[in-house]
PDB file of N, CA and C in Angstrom:
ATOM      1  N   UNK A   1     200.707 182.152  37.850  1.00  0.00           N
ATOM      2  CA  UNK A   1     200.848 182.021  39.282  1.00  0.00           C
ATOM      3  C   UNK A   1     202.224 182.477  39.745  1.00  0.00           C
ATOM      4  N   UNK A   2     203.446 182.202  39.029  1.00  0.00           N
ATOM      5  CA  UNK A   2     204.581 182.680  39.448  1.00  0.00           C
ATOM      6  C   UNK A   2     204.842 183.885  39.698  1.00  0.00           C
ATOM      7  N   UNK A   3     204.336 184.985  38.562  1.00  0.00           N
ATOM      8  CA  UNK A   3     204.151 186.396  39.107  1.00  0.00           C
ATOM      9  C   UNK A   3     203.415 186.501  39.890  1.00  0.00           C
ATOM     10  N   UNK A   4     202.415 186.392  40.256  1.00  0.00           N
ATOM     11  CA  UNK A   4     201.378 187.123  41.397  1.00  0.00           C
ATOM     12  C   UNK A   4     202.085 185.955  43.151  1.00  0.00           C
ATOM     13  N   UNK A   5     202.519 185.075  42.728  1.00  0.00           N
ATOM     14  CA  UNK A   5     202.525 184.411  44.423  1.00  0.00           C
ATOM     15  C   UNK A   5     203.833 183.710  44.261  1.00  0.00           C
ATOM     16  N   UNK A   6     204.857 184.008  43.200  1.00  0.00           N
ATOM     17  CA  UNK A   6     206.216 183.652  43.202  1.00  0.00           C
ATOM     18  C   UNK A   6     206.537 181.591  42.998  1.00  0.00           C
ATOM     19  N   UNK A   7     207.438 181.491  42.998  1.00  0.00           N
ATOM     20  CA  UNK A   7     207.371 180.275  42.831  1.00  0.00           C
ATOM     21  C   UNK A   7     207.007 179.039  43.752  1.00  0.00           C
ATOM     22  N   UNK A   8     206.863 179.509  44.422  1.00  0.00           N
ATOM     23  CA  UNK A   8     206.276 178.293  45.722  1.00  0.00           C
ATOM     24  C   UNK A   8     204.868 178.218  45.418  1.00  0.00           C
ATOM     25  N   UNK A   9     203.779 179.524  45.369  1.00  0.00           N
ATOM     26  CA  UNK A   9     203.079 179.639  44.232  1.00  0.00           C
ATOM     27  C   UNK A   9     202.120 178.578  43.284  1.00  0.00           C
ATOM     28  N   UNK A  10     203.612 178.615  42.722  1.00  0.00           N
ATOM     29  CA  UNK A  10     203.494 178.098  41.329  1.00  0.00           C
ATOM     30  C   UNK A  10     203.383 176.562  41.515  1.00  0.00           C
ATOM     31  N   UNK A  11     204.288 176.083  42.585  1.00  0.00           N
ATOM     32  CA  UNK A  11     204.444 174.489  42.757  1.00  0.00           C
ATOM     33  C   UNK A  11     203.365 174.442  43.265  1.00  0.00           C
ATOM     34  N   UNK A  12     202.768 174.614  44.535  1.00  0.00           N
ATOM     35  CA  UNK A  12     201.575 174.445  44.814  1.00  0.00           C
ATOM     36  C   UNK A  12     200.233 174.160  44.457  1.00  0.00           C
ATOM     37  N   UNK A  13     200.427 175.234  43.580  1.00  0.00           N
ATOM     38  CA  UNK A  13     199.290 174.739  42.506  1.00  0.00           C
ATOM     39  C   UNK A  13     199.443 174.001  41.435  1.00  0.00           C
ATOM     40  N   UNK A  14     200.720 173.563  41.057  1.00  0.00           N
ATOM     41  CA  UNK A  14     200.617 172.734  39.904  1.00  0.00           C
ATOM     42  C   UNK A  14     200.138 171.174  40.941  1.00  0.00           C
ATOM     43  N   UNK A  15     200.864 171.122  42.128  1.00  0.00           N
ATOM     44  CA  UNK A  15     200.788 170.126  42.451  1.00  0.00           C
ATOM     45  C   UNK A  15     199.429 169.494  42.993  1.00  0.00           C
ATOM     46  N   UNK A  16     198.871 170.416  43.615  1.00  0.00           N
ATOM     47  CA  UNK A  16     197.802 170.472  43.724  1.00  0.00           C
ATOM     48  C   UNK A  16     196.598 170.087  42.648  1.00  0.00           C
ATOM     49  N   UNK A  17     196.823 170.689  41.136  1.00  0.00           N
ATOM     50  CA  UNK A  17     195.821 170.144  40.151  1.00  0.00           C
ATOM     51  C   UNK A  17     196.547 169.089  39.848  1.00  0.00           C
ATOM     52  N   UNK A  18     197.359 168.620  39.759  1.00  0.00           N
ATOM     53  CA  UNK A  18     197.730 166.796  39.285  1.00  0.00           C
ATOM     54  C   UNK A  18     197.107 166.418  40.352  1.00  0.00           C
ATOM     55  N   UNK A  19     197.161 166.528  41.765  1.00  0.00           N
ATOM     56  CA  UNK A  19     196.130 165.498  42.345  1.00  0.00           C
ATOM     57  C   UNK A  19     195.248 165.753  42.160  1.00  0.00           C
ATOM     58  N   UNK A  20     194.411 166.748  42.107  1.00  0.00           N
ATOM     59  CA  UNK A  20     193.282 166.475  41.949  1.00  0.00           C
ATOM     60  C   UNK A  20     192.688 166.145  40.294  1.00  0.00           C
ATOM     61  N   UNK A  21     193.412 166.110  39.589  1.00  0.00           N
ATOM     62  CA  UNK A  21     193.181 165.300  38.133  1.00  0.00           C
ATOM     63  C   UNK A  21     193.033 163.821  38.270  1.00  0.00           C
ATOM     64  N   UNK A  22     194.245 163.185  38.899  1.00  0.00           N
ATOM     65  CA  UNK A  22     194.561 162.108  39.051  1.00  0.00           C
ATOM     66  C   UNK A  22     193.459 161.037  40.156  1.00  0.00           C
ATOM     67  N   UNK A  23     192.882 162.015  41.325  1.00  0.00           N
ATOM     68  CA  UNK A  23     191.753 161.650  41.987  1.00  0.00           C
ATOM     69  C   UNK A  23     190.567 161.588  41.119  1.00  0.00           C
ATOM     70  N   UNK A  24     190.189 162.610  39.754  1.00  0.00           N
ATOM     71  CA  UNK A  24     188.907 162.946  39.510  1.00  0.00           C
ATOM     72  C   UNK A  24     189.068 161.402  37.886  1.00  0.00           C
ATOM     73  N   UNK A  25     190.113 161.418  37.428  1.00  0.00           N
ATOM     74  CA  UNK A  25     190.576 160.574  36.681  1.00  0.00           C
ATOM     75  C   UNK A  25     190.264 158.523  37.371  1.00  0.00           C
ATOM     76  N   UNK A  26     190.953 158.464  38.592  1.00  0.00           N
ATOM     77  CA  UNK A  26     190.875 157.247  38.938  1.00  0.00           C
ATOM     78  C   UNK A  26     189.354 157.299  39.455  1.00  0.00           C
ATOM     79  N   UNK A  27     188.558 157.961  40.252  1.00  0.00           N
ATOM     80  CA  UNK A  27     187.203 158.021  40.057  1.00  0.00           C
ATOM     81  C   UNK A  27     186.510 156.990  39.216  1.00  0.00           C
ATOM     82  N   UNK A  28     186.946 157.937  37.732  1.00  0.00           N
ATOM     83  CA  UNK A  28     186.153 157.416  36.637  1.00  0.00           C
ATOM     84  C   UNK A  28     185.893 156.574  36.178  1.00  0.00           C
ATOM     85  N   UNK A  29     187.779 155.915  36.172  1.00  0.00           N
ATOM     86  CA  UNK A  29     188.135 154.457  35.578  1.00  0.00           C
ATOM     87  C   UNK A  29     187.245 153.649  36.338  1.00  0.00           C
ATOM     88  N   UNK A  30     187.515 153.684  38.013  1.00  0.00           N
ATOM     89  CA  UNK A  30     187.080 153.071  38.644  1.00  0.00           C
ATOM     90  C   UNK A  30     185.487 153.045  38.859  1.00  0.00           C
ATOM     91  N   UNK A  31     184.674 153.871  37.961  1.00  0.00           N
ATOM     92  CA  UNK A  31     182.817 154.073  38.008  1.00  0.00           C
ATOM     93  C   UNK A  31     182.396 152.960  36.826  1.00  0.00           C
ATOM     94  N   UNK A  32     183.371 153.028  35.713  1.00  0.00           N
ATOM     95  CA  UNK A  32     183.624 152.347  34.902  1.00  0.00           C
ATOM     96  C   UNK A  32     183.783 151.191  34.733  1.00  0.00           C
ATOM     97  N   UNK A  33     184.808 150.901  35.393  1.00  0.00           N
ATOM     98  CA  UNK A  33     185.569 149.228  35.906  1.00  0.00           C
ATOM     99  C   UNK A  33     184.015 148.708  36.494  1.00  0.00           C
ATOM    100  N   UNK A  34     183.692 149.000  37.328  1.00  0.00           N
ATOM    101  CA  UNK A  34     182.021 148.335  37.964  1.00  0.00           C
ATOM    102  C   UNK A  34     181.154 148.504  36.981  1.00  0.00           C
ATOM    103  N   UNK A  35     181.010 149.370  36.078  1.00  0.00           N
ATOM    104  CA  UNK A  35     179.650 149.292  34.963  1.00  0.00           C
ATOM    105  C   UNK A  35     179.973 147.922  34.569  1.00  0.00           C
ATOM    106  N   UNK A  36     181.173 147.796  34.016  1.00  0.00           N
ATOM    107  CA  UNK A  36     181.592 146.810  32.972  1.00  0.00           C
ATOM    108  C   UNK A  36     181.688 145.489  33.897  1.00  0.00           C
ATOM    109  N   UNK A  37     181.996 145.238  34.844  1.00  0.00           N
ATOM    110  CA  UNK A  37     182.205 144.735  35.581  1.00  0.00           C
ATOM    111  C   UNK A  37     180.697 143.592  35.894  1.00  0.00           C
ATOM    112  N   UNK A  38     179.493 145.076  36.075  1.00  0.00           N
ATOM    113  CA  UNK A  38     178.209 144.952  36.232  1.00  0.00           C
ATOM    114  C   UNK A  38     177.696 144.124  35.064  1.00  0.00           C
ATOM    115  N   UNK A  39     178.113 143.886  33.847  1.00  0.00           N
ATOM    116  CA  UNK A  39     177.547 143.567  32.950  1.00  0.00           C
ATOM    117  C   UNK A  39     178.294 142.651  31.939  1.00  0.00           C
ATOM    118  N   UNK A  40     179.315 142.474  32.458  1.00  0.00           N
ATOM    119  CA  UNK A  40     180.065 141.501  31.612  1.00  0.00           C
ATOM    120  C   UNK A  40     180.423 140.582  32.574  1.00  0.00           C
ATOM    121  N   UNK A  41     180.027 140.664  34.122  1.00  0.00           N
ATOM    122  CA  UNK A  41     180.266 139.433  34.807  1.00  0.00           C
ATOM    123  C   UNK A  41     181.787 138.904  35.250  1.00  0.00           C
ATOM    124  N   UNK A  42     182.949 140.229  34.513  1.00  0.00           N
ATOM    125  CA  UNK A  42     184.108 139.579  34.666  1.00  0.00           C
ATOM    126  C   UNK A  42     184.896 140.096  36.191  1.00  0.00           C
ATOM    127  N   UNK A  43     186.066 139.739  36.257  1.00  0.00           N
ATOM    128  CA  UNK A  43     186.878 140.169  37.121  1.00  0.00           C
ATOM    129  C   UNK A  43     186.970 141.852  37.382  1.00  0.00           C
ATOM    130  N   UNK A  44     186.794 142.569  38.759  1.00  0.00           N
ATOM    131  CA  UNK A  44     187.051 143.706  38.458  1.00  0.00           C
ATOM    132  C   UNK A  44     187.928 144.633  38.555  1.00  0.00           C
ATOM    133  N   UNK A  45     189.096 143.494  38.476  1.00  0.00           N
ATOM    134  CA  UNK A  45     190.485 143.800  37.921  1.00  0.00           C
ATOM    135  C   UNK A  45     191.057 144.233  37.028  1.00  0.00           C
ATOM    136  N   UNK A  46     190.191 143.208  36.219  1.00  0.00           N
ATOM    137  CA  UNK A  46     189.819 143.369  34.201  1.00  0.00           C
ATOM    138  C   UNK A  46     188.896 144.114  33.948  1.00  0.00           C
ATOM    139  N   UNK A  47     187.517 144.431  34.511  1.00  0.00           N
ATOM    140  CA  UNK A  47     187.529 145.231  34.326  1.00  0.00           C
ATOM    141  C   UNK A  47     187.851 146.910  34.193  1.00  0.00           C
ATOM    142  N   UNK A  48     188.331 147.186  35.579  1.00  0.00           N
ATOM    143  CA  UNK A  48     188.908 148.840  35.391  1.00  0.00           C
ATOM    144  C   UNK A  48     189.895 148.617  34.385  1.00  0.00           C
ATOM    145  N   UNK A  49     191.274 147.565  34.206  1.00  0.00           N
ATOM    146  CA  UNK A  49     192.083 147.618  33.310  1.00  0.00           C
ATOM    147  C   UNK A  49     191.436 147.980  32.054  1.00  0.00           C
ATOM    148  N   UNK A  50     190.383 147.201  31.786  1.00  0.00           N
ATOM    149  CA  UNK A  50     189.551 147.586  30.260  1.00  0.00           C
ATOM    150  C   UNK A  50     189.115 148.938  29.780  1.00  0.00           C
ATOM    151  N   UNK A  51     188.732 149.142  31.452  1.00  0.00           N
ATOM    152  CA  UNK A  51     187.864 150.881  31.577  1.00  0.00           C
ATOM    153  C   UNK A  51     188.922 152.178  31.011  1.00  0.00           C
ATOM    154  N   UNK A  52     190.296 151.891  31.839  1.00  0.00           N
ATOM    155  CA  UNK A  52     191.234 152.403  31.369  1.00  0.00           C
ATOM    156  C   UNK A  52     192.004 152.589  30.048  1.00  0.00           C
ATOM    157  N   UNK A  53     191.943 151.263  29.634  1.00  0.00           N
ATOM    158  CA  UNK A  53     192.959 150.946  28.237  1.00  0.00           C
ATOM    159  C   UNK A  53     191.805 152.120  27.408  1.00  0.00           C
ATOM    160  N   UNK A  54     190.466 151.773  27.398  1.00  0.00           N
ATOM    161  CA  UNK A  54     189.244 152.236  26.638  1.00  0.00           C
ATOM    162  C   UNK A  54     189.554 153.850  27.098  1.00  0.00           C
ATOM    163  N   UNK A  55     189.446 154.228  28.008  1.00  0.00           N
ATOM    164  CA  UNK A  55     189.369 155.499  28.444  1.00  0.00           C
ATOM    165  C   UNK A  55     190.801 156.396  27.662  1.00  0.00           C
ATOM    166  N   UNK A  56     191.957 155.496  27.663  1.00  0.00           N
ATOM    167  CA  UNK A  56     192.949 156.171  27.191  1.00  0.00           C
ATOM    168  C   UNK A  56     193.000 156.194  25.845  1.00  0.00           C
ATOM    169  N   UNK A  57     192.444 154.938  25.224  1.00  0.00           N
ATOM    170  CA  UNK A  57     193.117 155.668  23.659  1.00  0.00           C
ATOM    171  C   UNK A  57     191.729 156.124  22.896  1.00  0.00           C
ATOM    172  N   UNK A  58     190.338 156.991  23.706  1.00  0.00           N
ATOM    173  CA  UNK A  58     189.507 157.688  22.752  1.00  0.00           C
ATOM    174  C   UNK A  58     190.030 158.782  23.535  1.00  0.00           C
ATOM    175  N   UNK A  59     190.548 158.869  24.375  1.00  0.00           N
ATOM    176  CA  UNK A  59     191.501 160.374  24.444  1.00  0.00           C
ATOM    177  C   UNK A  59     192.382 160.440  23.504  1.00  0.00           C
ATOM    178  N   UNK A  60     192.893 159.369  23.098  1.00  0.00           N
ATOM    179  CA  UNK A  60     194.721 159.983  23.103  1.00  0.00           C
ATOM    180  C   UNK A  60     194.130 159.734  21.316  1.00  0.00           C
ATOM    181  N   UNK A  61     192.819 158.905  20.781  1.00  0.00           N
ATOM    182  CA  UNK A  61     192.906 158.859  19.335  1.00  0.00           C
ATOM    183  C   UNK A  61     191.692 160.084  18.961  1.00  0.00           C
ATOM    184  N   UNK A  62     191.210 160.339  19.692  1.00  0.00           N
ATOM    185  CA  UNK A  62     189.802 161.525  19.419  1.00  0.00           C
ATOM    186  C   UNK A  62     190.292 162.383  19.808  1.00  0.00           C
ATOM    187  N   UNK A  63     191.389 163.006  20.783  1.00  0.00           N
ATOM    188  CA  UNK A  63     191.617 164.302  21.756  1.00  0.00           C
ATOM    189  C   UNK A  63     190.564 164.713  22.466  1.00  0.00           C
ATOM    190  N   UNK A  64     190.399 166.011  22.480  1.00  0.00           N
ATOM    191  CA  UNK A  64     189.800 166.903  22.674  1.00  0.00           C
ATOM    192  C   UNK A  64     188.119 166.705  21.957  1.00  0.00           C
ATOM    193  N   UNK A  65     187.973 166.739  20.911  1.00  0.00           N
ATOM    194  CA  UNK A  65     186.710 166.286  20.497  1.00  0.00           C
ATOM    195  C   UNK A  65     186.087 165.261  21.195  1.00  0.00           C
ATOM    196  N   UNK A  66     186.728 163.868  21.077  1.00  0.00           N
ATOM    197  CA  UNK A  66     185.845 162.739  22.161  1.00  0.00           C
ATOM    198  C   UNK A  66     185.838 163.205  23.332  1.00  0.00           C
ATOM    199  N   UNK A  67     186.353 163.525  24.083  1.00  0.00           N
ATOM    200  CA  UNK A  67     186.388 164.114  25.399  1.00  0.00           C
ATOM    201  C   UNK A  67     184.686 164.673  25.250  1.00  0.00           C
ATOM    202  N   UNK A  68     184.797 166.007  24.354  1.00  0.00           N
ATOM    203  CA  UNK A  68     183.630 166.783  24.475  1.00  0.00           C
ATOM    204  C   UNK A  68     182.749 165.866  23.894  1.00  0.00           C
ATOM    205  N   UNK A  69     182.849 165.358  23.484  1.00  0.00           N
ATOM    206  CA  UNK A  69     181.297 164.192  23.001  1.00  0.00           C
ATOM    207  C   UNK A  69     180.830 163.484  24.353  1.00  0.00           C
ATOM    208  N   UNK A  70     181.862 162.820  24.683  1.00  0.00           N
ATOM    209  CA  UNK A  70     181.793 162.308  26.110  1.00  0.00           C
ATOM    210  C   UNK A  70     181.010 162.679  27.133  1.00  0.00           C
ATOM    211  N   UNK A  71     181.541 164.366  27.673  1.00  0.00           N
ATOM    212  CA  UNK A  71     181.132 165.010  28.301  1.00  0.00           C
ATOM    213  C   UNK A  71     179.775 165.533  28.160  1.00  0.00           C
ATOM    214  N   UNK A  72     179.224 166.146  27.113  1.00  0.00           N
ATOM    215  CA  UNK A  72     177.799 166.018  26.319  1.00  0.00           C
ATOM    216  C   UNK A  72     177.131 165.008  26.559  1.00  0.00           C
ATOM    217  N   UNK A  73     177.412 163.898  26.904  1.00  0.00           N
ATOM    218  CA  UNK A  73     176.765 162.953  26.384  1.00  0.00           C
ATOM    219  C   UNK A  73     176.944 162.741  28.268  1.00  0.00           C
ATOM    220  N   UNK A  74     177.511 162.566  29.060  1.00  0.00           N
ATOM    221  CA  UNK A  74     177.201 162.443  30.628  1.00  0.00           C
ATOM    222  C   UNK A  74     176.423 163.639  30.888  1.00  0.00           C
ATOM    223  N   UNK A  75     176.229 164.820  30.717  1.00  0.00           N
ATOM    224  CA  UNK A  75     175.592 166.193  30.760  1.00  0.00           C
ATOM    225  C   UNK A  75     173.940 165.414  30.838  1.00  0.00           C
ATOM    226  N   UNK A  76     174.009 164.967  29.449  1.00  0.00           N
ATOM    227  CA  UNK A  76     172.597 164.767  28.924  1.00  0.00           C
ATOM    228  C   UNK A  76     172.155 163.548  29.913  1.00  0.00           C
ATOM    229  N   UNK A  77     172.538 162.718  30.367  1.00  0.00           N
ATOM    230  CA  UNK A  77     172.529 161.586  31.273  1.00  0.00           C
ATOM    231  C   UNK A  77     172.393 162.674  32.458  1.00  0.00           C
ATOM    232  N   UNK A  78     172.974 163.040  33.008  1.00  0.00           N
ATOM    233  CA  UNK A  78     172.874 163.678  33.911  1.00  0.00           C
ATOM    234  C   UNK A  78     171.631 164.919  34.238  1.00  0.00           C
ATOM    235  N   UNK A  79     171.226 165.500  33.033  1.00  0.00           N
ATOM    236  CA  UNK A  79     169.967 166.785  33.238  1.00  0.00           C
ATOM    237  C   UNK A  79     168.631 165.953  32.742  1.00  0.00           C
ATOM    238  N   UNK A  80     168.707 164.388  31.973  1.00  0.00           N
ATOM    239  CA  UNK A  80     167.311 163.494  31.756  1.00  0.00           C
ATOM    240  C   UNK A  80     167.301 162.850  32.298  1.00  0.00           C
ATOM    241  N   UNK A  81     167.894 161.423  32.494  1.00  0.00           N
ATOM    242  CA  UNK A  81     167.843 160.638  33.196  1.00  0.00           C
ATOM    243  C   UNK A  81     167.907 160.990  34.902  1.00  0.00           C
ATOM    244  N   UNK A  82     168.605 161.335  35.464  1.00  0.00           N
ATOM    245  CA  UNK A  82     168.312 161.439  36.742  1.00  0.00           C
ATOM    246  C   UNK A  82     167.013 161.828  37.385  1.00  0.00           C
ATOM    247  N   UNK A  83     166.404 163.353  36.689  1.00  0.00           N
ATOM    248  CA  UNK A  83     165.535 163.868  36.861  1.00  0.00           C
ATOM    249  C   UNK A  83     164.375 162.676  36.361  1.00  0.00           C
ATOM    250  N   UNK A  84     164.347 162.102  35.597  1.00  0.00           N
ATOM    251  CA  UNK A  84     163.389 160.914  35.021  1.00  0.00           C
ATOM    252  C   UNK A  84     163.305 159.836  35.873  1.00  0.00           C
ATOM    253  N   UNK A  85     164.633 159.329  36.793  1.00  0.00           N
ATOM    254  CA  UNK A  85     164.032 158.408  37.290  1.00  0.00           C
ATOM    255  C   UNK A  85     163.929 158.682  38.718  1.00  0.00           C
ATOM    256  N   UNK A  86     163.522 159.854  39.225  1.00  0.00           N
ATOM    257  CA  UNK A  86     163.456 160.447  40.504  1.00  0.00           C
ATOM    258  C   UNK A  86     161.878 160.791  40.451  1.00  0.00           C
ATOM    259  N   UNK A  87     161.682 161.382  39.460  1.00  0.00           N
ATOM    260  CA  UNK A  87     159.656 161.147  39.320  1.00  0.00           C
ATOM    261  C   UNK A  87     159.048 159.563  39.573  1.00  0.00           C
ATOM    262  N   UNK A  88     159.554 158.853  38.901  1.00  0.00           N
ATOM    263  CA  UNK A  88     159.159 157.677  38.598  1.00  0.00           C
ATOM    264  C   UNK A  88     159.188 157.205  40.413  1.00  0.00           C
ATOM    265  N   UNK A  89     160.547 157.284  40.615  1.00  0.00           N
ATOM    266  CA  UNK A  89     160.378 156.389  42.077  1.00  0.00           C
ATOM    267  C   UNK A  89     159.412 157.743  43.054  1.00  0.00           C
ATOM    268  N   UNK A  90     159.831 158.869  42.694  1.00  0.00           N
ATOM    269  CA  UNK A  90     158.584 159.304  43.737  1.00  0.00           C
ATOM    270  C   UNK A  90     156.956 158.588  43.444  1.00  0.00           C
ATOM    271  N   UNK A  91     157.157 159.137  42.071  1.00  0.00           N
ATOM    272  CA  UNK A  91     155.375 157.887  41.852  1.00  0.00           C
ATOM    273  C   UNK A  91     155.157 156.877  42.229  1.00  0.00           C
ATOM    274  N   UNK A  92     156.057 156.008  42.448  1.00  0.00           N
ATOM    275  CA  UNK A  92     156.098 154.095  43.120  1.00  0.00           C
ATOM    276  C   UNK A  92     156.001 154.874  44.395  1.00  0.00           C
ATOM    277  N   UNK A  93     156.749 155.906  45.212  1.00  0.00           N
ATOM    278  CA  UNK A  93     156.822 155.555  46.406  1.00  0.00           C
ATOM    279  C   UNK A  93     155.421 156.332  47.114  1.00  0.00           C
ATOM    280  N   UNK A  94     154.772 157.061  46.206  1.00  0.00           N
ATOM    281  CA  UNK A  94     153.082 157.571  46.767  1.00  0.00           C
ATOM    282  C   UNK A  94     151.977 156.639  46.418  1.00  0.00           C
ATOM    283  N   UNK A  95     152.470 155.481  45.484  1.00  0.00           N
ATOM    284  CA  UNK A  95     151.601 154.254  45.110  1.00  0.00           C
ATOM    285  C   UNK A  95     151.080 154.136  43.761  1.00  0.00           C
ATOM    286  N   UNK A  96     151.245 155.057  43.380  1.00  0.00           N
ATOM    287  CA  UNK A  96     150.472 155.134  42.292  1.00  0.00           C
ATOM    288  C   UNK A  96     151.208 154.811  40.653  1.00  0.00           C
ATOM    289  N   UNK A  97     152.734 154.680  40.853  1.00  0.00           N
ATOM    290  CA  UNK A  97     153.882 154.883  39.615  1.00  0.00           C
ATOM    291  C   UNK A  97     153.811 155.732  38.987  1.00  0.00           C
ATOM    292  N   UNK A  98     154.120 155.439  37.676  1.00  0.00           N
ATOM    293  CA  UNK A  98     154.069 157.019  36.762  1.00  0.00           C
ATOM    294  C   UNK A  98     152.288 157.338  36.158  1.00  0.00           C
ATOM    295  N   UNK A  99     151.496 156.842  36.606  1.00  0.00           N
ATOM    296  CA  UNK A  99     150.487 157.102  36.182  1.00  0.00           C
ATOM    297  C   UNK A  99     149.956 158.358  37.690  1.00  0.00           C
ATOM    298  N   UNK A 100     150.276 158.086  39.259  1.00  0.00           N
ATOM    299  CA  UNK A 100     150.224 158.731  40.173  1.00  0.00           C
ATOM    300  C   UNK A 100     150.887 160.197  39.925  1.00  0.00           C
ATOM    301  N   UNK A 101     152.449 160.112  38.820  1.00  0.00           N
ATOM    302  CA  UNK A 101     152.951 161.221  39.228  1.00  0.00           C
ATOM    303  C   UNK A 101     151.948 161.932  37.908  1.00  0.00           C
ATOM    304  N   UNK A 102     151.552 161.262  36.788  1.00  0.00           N
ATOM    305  CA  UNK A 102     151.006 162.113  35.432  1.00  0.00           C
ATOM    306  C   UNK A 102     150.066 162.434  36.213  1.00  0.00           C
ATOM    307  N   UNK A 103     149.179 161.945  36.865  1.00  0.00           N
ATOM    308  CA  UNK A 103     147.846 162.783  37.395  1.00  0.00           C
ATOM    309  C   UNK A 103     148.544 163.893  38.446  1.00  0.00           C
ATOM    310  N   UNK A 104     149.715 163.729  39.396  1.00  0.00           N
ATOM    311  CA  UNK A 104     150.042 165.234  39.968  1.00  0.00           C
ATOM    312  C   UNK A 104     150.121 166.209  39.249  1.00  0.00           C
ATOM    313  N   UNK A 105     150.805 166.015  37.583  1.00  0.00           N
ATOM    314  CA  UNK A 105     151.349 166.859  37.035  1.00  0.00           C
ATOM    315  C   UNK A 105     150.307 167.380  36.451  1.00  0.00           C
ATOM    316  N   UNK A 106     149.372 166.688  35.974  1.00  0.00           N
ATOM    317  CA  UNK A 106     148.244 167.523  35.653  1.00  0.00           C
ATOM    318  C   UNK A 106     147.142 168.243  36.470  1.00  0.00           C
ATOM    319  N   UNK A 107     147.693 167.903  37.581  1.00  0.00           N
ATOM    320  CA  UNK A 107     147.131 169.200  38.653  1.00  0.00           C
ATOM    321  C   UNK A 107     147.663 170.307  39.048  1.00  0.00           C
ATOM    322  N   UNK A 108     148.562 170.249  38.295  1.00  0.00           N
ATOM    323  CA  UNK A 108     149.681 171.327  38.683  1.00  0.00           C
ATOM    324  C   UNK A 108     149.248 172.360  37.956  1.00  0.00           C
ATOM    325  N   UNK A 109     149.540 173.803  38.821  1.00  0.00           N
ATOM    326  CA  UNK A 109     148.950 175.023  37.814  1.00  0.00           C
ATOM    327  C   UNK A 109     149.357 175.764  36.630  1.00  0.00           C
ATOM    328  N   UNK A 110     149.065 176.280  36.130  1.00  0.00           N
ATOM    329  CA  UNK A 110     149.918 176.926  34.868  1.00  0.00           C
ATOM    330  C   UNK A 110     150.634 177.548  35.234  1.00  0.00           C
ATOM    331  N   UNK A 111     150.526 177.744  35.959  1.00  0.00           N
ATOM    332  CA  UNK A 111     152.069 179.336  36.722  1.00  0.00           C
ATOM    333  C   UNK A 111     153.197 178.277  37.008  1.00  0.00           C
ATOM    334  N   UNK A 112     153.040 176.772  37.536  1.00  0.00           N
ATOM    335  CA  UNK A 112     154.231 176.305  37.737  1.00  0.00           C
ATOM    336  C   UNK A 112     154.746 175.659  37.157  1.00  0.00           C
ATOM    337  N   UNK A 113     154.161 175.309  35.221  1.00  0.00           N
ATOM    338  CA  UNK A 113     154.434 174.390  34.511  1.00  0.00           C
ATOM    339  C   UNK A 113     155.622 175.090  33.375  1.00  0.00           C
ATOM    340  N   UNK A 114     155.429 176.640  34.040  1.00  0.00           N
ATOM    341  CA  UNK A 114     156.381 177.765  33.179  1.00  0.00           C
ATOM    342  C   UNK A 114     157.161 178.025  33.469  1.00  0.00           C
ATOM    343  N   UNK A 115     158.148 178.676  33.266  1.00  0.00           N
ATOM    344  CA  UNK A 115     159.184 179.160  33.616  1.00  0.00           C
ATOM    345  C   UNK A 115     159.011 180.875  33.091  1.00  0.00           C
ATOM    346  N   UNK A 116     159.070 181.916  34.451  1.00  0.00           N
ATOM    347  CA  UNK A 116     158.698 183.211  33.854  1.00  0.00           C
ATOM    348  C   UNK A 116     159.772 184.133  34.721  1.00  0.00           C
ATOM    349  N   UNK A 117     160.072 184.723  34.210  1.00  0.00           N
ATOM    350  CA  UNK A 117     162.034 185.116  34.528  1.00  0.00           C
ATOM    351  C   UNK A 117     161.771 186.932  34.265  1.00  0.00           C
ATOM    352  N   UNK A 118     160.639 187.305  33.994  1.00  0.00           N
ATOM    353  CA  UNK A 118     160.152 188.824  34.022  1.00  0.00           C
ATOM    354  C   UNK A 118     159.469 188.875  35.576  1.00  0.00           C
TER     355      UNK A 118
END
């Protein structure tokens, strides 16, 4: 950045990605702090503190590897589960649950059960 937009540049954008690290970071702790929070019944004071202490040392003792396990592992939460429980409540919400949405799906045609990219 310093060559192409000089040093003002350069501050700008550094400063710029620490906040927004530090926003995408306290986020987390804080999505965290309420899971735990959700399920251990405690303070959720103690909890984010927990979320954090936890969050920092499988960074700082895994690096880079836990990170990517991590991340894999919200990915996969994120492309099954969501999509899984968005059928389900559409099926509760046409009446029928997941037995309403298996009979849509088996009305569904072969052209749309594929994926055809020719």
């Amino acid at each position: 950045m310093n060559k192409l937009y000089g040093n003002s540049g350069r501050w700008i954008t550094n400063i710029s990605s620490l906040l927004i690290s530090t926003v995408i970071t306290t986020s987390a702790i804080t999505a965290m702090g309420y899971i735990v929070n959700h399920f251990l019944q405690i303070s959720i004071n103690y909890s984010i503190s927990i979320s954090a202490i936890v969050l920092g040392l499988y960074s700082a003792f895994g690096g880079i590897r836990a990170v990517t396990y991590i991340d894999v592992f919200q990915f996969m939460i994120i492309i099954i589960a969501i999509p899984t429980a968005c059928f389900i409540v559409y099926g509760m919400e046409s009446g029928g649950g997941i037995t309403e949405y298996y009979r849509i799906l088996t009305q569904l045609s072969t052209e749309m059960k594929t994926l055809n990219f020719t």
